[in-house]
Protein backbone atom coordinates (compact mmCIF):
# COMPACT_ATOMS: atom_id res chain seq x y z
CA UNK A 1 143.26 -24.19 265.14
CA UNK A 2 142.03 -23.33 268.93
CA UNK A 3 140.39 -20.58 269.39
CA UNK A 4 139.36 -19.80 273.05
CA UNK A 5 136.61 -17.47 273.76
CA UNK A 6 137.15 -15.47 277.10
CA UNK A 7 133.89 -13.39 276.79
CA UNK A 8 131.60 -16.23 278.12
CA UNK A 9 131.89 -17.39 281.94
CA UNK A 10 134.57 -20.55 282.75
CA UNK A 11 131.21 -23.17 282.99
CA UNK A 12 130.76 -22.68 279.44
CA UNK A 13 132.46 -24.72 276.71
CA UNK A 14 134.52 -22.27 275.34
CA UNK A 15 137.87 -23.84 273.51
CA UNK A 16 136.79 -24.15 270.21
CA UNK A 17 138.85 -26.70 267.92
CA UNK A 18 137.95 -25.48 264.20
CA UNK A 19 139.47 -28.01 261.74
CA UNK A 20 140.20 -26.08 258.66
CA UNK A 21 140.39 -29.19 256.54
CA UNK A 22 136.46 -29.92 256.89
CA UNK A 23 135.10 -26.99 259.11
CA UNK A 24 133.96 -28.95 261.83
CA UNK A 25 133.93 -27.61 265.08
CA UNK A 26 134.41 -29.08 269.05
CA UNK A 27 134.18 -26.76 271.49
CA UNK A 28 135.85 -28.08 274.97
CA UNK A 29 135.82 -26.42 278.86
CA UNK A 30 138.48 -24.13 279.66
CA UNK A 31 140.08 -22.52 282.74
CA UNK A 32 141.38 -19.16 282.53
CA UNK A 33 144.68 -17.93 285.09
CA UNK A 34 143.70 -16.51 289.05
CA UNK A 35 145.26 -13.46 288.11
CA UNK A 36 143.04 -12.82 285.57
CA UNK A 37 139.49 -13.50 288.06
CA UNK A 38 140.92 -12.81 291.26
CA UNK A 39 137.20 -12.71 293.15
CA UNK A 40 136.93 -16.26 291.36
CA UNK A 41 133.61 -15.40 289.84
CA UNK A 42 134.10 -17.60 286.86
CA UNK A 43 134.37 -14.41 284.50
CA UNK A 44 138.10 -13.52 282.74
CA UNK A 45 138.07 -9.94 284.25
CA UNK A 46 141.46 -8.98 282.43
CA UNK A 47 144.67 -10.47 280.63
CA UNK A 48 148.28 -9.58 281.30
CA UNK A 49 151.66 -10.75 279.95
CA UNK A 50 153.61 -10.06 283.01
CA UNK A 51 155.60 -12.68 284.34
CA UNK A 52 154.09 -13.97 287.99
CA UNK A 53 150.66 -12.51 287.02
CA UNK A 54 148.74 -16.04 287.24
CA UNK A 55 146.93 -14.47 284.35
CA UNK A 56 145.82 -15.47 280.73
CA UNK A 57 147.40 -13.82 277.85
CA UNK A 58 145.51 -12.60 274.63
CA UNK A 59 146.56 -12.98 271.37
CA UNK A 60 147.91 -15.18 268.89
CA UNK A 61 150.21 -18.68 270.38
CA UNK A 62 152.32 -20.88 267.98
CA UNK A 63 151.88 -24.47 269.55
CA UNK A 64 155.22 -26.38 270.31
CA UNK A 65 156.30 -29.32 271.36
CA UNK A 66 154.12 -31.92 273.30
CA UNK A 67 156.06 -33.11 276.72
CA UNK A 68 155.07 -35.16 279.94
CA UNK A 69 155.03 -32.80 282.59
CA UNK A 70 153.39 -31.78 286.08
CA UNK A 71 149.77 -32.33 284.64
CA UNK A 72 150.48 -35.15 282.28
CA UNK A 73 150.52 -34.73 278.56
CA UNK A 74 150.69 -31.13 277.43
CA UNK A 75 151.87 -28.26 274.46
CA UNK A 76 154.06 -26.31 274.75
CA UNK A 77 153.39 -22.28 273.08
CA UNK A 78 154.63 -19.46 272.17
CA UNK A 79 152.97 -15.77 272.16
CA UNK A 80 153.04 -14.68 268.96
CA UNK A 81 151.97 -10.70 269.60
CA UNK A 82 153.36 -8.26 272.04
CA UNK A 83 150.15 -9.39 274.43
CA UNK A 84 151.20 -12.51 275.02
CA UNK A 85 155.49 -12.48 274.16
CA UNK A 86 156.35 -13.60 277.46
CA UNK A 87 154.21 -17.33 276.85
CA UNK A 88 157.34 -19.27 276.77
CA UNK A 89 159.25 -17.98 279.50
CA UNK A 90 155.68 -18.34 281.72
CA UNK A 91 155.69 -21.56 280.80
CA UNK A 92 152.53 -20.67 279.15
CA UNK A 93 150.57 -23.96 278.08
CA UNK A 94 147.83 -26.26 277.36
CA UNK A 95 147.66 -28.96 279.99
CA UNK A 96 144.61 -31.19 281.35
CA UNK A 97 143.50 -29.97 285.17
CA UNK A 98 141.24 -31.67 287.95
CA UNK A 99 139.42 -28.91 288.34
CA UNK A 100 138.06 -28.66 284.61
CA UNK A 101 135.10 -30.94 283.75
CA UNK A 102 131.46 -30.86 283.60
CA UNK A 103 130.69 -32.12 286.77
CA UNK A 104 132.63 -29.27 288.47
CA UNK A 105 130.90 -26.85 285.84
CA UNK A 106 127.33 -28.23 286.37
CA UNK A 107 127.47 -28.26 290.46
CA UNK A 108 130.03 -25.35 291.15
CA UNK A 109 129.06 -22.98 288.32
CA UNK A 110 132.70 -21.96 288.22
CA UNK A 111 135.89 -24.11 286.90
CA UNK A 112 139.08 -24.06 289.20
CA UNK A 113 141.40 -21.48 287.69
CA UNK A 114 145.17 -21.89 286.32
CA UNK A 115 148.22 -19.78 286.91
CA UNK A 116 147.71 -18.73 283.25
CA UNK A 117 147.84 -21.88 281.48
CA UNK A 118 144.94 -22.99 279.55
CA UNK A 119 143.94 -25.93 281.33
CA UNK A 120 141.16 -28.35 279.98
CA UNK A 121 139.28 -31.35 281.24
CA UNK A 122 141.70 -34.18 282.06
CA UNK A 123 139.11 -35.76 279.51
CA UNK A 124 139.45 -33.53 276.91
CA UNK A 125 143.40 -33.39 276.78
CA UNK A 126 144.07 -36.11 274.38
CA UNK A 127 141.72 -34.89 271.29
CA UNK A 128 142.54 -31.61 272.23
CA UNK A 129 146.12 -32.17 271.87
CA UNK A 130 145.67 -34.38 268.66
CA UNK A 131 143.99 -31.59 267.21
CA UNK A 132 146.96 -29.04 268.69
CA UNK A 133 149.88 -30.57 267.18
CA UNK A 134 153.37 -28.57 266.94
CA UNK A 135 152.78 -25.71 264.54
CA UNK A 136 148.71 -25.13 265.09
CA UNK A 137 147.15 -21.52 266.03
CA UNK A 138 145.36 -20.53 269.52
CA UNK A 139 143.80 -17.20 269.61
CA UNK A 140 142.45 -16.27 272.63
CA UNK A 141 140.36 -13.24 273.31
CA UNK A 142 137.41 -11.39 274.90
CA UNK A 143 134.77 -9.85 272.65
């Protein structure tokens, strides 16, 4: 299962992959949607569920299928509470992004942003979508 962790800033590792065979965890950068930082200060300020928001949704997403698309390999989800229904029709989804990775963490202090997708390190994409297969859990929140 995913779980992604929107209380800590966008330079932090904050997409935790829990396996719940052996309890091991991997925790992986993440970018949160414009919409949802629109002074771009690295900090998810708020989520929304509106279509053309550019913003993260919280809740609880079904992972789908896995397709080649714009940014590669990515999943497909779906929003599985009334926070985040309109995933699918957003094309809500986990994809790999330039503008995630360390180096962009380390020397900008802030990760590029999606348009509400959670985008990882172009790095990261393949174990985080071998984790993610059809049928997995993402929860994403703010504490």
């Amino acid at each position: 299962m995913g779980i992604a962790d929107f209380s800590l800033p966008s330079s932090t590792p904050r997409f935790h992959l829990l396996s719940l065979v052996d309890g091991s965890v991997r925790s992986h950068l993440v970018a949160h949607g414009r919409g949802s930082d629109p002074a771009h200060t690295g900090w998810l300020e708020r989520f929304s569920n509106e279509p053309r928001s550019h913003a993260t949704s919280a809740g609880a997403f079904k992972t789908d299928s896995v397709y080649a698309g714009e940014h590669g390999q990515s999943i497909r989800l779906e929003g599985l509470d009334e926070s985040n229904s309109n995933a699918a029709s957003r094309a809500i989804v986990v994809h790999g992004a330039w503008y995630v990775s360390e180096e962009i963490a380390r020397e900008r202090r802030v990760l590029g942003r999606s348009e509400g997708c959670f985008a990882v390190a172009q790095s990261s994409i393949r174990e985080v979508l071998a984790a993610l297969g059809p049928g997995r859990l993402i929860y994403a929140g703010k504490a």
